[in-house]
N, C-alpha and C. Protein backbone atom coordinates (compact mmCIF):
# COMPACT_ATOMS: atom_id res chain seq x y z
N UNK A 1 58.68 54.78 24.29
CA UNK A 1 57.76 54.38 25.36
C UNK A 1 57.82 55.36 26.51
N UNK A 2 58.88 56.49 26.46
CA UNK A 2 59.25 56.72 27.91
C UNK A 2 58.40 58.27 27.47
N UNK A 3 58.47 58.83 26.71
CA UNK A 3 57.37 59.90 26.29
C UNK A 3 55.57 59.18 26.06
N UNK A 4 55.43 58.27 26.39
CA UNK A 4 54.07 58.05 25.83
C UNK A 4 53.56 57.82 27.36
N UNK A 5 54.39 57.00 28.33
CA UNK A 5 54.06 57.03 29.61
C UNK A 5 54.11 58.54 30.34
N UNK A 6 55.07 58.95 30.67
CA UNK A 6 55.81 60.62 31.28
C UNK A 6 54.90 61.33 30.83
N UNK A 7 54.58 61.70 29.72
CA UNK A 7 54.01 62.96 28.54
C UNK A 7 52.56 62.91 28.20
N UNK A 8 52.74 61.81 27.31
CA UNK A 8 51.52 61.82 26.52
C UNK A 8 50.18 61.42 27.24
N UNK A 9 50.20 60.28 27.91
CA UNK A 9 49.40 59.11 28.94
C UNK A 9 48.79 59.97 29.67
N UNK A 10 49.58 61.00 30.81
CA UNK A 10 48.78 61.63 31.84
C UNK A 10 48.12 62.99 30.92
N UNK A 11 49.01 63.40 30.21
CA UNK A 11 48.10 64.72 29.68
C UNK A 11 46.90 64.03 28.94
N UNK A 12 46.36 62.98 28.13
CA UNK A 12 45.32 62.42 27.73
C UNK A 12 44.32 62.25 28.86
N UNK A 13 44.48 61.76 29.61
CA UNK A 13 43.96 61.78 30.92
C UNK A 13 42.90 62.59 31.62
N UNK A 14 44.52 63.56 31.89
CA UNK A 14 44.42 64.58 32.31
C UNK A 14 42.71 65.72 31.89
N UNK A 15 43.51 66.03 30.53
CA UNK A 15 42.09 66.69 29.46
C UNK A 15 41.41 65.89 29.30
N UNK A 16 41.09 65.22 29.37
CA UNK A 16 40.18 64.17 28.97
C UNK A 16 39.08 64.34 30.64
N UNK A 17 39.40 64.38 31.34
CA UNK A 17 38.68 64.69 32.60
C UNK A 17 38.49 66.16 32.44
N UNK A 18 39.35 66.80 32.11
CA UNK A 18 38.85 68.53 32.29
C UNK A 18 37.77 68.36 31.78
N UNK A 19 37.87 68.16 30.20
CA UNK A 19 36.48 68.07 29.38
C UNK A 19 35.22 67.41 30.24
N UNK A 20 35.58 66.59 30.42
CA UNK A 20 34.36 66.06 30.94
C UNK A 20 33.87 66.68 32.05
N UNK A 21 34.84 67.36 33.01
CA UNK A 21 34.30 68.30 34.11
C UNK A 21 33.60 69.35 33.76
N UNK A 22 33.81 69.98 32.67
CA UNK A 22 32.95 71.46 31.88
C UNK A 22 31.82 70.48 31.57
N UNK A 23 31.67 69.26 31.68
CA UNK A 23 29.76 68.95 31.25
C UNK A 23 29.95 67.53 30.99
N UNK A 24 28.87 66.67 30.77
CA UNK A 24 28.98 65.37 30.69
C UNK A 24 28.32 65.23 29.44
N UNK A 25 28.78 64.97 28.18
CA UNK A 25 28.74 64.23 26.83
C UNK A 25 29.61 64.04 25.84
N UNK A 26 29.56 63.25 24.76
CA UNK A 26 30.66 62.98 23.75
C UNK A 26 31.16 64.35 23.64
N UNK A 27 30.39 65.60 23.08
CA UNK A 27 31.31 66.75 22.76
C UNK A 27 32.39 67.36 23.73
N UNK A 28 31.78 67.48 24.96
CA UNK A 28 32.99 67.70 25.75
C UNK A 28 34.15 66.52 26.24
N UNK A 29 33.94 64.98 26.00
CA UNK A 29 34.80 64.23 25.99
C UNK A 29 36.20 64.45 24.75
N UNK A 30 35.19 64.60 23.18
CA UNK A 30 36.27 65.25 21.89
C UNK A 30 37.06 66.56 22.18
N UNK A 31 36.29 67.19 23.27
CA UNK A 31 36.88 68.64 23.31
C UNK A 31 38.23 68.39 24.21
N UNK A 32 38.54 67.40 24.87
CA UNK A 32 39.16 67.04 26.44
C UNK A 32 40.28 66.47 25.88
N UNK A 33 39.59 65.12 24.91
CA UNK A 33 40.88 64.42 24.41
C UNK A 33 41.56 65.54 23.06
N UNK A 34 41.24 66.25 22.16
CA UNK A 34 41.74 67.35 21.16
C UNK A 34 42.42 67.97 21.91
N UNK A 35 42.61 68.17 23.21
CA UNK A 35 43.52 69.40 24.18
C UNK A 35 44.60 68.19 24.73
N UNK A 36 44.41 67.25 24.95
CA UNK A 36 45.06 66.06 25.59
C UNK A 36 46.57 66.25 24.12
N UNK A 37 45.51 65.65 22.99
CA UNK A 37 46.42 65.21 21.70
C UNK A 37 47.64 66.35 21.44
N UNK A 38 46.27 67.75 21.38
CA UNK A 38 47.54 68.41 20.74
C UNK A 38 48.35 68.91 21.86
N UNK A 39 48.42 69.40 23.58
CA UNK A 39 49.46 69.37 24.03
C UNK A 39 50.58 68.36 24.50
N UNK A 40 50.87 67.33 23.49
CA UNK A 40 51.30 66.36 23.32
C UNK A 40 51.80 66.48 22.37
N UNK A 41 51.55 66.46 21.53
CA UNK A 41 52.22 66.99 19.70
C UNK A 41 52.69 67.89 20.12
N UNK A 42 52.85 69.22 21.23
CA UNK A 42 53.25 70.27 21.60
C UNK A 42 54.56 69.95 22.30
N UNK A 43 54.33 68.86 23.30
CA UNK A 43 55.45 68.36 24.37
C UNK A 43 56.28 67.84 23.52
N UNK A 44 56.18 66.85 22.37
CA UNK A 44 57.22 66.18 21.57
C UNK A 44 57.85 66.80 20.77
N UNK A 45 57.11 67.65 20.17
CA UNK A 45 57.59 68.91 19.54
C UNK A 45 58.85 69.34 19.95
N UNK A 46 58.87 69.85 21.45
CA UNK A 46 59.85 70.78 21.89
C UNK A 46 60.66 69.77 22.46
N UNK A 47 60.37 68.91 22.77
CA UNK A 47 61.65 67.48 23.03
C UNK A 47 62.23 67.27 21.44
N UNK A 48 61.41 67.15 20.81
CA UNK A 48 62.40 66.90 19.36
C UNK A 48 62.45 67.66 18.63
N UNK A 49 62.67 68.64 18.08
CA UNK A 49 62.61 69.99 17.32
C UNK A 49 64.19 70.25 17.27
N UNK A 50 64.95 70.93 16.33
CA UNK A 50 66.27 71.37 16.48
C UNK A 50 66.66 72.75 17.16
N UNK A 51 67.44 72.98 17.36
CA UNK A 51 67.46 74.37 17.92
C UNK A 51 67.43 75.57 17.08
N UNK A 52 66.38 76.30 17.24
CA UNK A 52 66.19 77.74 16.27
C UNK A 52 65.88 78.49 16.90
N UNK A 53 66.95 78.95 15.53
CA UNK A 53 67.09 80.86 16.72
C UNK A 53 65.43 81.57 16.82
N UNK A 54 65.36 82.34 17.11
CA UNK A 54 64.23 83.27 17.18
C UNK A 54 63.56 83.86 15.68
N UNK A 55 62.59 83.82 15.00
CA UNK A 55 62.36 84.09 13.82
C UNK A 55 60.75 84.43 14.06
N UNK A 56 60.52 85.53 13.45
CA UNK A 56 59.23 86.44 13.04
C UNK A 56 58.41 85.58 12.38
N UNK A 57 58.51 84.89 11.59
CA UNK A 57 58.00 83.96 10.13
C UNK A 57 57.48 82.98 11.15
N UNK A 58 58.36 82.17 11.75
CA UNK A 58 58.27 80.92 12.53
C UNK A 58 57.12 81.15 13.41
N UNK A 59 57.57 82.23 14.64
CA UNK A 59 56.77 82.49 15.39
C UNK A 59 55.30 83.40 15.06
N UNK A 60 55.05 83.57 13.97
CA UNK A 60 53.36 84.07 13.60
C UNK A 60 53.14 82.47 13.35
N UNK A 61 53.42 81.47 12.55
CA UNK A 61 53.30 80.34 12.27
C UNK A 61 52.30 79.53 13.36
N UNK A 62 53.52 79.66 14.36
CA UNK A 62 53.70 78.60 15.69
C UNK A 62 51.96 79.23 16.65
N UNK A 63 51.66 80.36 16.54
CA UNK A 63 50.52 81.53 16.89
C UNK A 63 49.51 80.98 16.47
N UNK A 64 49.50 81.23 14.81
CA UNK A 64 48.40 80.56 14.10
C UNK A 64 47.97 79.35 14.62
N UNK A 65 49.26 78.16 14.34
CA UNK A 65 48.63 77.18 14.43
C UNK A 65 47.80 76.71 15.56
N UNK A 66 48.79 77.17 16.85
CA UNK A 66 47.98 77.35 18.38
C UNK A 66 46.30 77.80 18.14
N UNK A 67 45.90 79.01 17.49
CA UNK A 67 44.80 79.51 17.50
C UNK A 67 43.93 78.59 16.88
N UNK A 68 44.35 77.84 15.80
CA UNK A 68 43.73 76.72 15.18
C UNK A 68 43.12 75.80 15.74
N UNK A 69 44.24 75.58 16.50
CA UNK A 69 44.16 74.26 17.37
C UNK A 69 43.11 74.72 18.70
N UNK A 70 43.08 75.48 19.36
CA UNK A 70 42.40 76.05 19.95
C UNK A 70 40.72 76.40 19.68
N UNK A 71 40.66 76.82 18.70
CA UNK A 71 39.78 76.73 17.68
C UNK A 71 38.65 75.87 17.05
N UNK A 72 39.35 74.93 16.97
CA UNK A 72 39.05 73.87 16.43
C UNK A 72 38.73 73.15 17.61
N UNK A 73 39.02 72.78 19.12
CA UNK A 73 38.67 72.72 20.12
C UNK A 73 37.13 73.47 20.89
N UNK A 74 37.45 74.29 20.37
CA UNK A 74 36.41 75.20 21.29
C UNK A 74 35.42 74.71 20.13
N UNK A 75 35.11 74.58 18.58
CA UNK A 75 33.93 73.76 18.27
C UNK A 75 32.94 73.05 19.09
N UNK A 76 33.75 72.08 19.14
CA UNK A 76 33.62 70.75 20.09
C UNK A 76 32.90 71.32 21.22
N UNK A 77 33.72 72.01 22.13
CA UNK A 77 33.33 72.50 23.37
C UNK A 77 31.67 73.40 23.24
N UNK A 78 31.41 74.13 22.57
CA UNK A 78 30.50 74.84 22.31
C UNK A 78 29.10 74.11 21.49
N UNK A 79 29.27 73.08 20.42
CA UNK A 79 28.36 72.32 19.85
C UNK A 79 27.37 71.70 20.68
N UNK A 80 25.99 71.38 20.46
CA UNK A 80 25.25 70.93 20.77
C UNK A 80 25.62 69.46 20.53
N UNK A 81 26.05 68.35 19.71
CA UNK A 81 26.58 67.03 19.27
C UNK A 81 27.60 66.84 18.67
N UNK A 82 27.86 65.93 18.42
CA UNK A 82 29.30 65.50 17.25
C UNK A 82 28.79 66.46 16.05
N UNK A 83 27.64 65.70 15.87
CA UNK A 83 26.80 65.98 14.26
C UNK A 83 26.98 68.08 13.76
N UNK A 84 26.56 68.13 14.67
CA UNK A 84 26.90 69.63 14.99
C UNK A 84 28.01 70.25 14.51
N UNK A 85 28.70 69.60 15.46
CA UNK A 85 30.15 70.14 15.65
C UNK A 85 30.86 69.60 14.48
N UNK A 86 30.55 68.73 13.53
CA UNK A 86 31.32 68.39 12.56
C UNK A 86 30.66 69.40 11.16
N UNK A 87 29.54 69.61 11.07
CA UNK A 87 29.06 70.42 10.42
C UNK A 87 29.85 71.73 10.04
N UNK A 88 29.67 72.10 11.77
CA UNK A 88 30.11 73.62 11.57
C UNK A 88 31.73 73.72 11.57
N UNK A 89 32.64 72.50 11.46
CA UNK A 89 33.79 72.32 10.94
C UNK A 89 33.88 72.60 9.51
N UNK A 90 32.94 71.57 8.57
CA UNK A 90 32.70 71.61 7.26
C UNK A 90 32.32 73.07 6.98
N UNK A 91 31.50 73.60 7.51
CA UNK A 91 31.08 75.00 6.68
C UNK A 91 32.43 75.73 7.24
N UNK A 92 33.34 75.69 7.95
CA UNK A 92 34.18 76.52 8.41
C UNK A 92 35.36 76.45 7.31
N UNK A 93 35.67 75.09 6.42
CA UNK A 93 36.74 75.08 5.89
C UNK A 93 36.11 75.25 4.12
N UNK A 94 34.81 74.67 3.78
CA UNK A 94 34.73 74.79 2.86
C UNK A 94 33.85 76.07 1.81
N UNK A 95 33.60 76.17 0.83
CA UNK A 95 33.29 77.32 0.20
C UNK A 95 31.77 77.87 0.64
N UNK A 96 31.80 78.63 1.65
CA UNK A 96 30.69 79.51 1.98
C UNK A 96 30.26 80.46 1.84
N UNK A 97 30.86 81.17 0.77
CA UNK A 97 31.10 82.34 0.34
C UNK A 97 30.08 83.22 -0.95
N UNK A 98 28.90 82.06 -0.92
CA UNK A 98 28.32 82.27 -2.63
C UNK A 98 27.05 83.86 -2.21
N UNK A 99 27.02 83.71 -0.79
CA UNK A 99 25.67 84.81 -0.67
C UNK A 99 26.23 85.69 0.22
N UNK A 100 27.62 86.18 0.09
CA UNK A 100 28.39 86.93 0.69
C UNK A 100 27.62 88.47 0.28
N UNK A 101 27.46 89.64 1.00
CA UNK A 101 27.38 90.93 0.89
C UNK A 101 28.12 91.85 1.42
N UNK A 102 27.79 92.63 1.27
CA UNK A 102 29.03 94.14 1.32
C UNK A 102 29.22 93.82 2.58
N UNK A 103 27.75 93.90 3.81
CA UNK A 103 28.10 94.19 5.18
C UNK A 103 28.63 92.94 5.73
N UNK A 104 28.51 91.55 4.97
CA UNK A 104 29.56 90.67 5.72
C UNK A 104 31.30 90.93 5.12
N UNK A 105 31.43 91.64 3.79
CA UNK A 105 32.67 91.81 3.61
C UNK A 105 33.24 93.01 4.82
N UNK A 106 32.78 93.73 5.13
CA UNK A 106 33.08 95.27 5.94
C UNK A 106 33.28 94.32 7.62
N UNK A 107 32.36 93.31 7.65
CA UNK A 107 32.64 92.60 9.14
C UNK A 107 33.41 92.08 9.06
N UNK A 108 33.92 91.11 7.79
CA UNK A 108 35.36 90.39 8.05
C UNK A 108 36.76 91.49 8.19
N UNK A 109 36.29 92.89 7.53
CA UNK A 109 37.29 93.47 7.66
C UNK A 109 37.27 94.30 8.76
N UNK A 110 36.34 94.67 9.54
CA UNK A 110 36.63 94.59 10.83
C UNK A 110 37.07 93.50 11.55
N UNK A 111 36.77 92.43 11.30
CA UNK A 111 37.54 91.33 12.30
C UNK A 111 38.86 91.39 11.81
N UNK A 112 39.57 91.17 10.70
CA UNK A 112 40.70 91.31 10.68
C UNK A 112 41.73 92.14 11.12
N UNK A 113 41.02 93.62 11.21
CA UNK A 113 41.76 94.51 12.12
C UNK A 113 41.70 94.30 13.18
N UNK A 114 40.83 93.97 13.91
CA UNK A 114 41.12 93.30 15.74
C UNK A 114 42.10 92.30 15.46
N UNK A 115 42.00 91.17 14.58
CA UNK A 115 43.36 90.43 14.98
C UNK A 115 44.56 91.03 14.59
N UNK A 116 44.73 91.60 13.54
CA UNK A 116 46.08 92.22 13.64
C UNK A 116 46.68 93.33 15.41
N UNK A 117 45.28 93.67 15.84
CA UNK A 117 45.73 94.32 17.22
C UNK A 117 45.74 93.42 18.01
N UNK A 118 45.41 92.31 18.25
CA UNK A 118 45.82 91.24 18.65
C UNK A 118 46.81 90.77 19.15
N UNK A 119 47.20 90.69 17.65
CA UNK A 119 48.85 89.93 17.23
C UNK A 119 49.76 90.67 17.46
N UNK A 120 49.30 92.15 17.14
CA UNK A 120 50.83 93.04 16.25
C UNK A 120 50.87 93.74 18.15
N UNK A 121 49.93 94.19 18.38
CA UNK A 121 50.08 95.25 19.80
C UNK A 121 50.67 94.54 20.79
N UNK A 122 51.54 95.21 21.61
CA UNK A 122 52.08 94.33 23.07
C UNK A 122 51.24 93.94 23.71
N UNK A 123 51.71 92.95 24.23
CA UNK A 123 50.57 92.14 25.27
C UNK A 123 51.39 92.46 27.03
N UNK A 124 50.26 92.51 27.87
CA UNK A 124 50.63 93.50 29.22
C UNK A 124 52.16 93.10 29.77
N UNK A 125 52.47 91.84 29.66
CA UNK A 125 53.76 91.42 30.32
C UNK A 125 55.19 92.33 29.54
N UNK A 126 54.82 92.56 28.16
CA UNK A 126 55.89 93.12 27.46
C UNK A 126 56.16 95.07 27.46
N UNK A 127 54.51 95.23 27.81
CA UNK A 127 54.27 96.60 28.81
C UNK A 127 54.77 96.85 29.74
N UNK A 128 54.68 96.18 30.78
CA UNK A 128 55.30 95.88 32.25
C UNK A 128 56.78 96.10 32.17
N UNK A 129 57.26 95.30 31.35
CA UNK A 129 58.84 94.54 31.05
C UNK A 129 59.25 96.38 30.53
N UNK A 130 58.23 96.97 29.58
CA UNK A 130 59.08 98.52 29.36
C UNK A 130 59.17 98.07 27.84
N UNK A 131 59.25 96.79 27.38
CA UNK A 131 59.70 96.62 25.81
C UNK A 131 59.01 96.68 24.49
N UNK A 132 57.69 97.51 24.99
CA UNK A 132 56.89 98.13 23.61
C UNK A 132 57.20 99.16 22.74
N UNK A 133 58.45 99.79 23.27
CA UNK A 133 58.98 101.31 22.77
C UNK A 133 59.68 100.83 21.66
């Protein structure tokens, strides 16, 4: 009870009003409470989780899933309706792939190289810090 009051309660809230401050309808209400939920699953997480050391594997993991989650948020946020926004969920996870051509294969592989510079290149604080060498 003492995490659902402290933690969970005000951050639901909380996003749950942001959303609705970026615009007034159901999609930005789903977009408000999805940021509410998962930095909550985030907060309990790190209250209950065991202690681990530092790991490469873990932490691309922990990245991904953030981007997901993020992701999967910004749907919501960007959709014209639910209807919408659940759509372009469905075409996002399932097989879309049947009228694929060269120049959308050459774009995914340009997108994939931006995220690997993304991911893999220092980001400015670790510049700053001197620890890109």
């Amino acid at each position: 009870m003492g995490f659902l009051a402290m933690h969970a309660a005000p951050l639901l809230v909380t996003m749950t009003l942001a959303g609705l401050w970026h615009g007034i309808g159901v999609t930005f209400l789903v977009f408000g409470l999805l940021h509410g939920v998962f930095l909550s699953i985030n907060h309990l997480w790190r209250l209950r989780r065991p202690a681990w050391r530092a790991n490469r594997w873990r932490d691309a993991a922990s990245t991904a899933l953030t981007c997901l989650c993020v992701l999967i948020g910004s749907v919501f946020f960007r959709a014209e309706d639910l209807e919408t926004a659940c759509a372009l969920l469905r075409a996002m996870v399932g097989p879309s792939v049947t009228h694929a051509t060269a120049a959308d294969a050459l774009e995914c592989a340009r997108l994939a190289a931006l995220l690997g510079l993304v991911w893999f290149a220092p980001n400015t604080q670790t510049i700053m810090e001197g620890k890109h060498a």
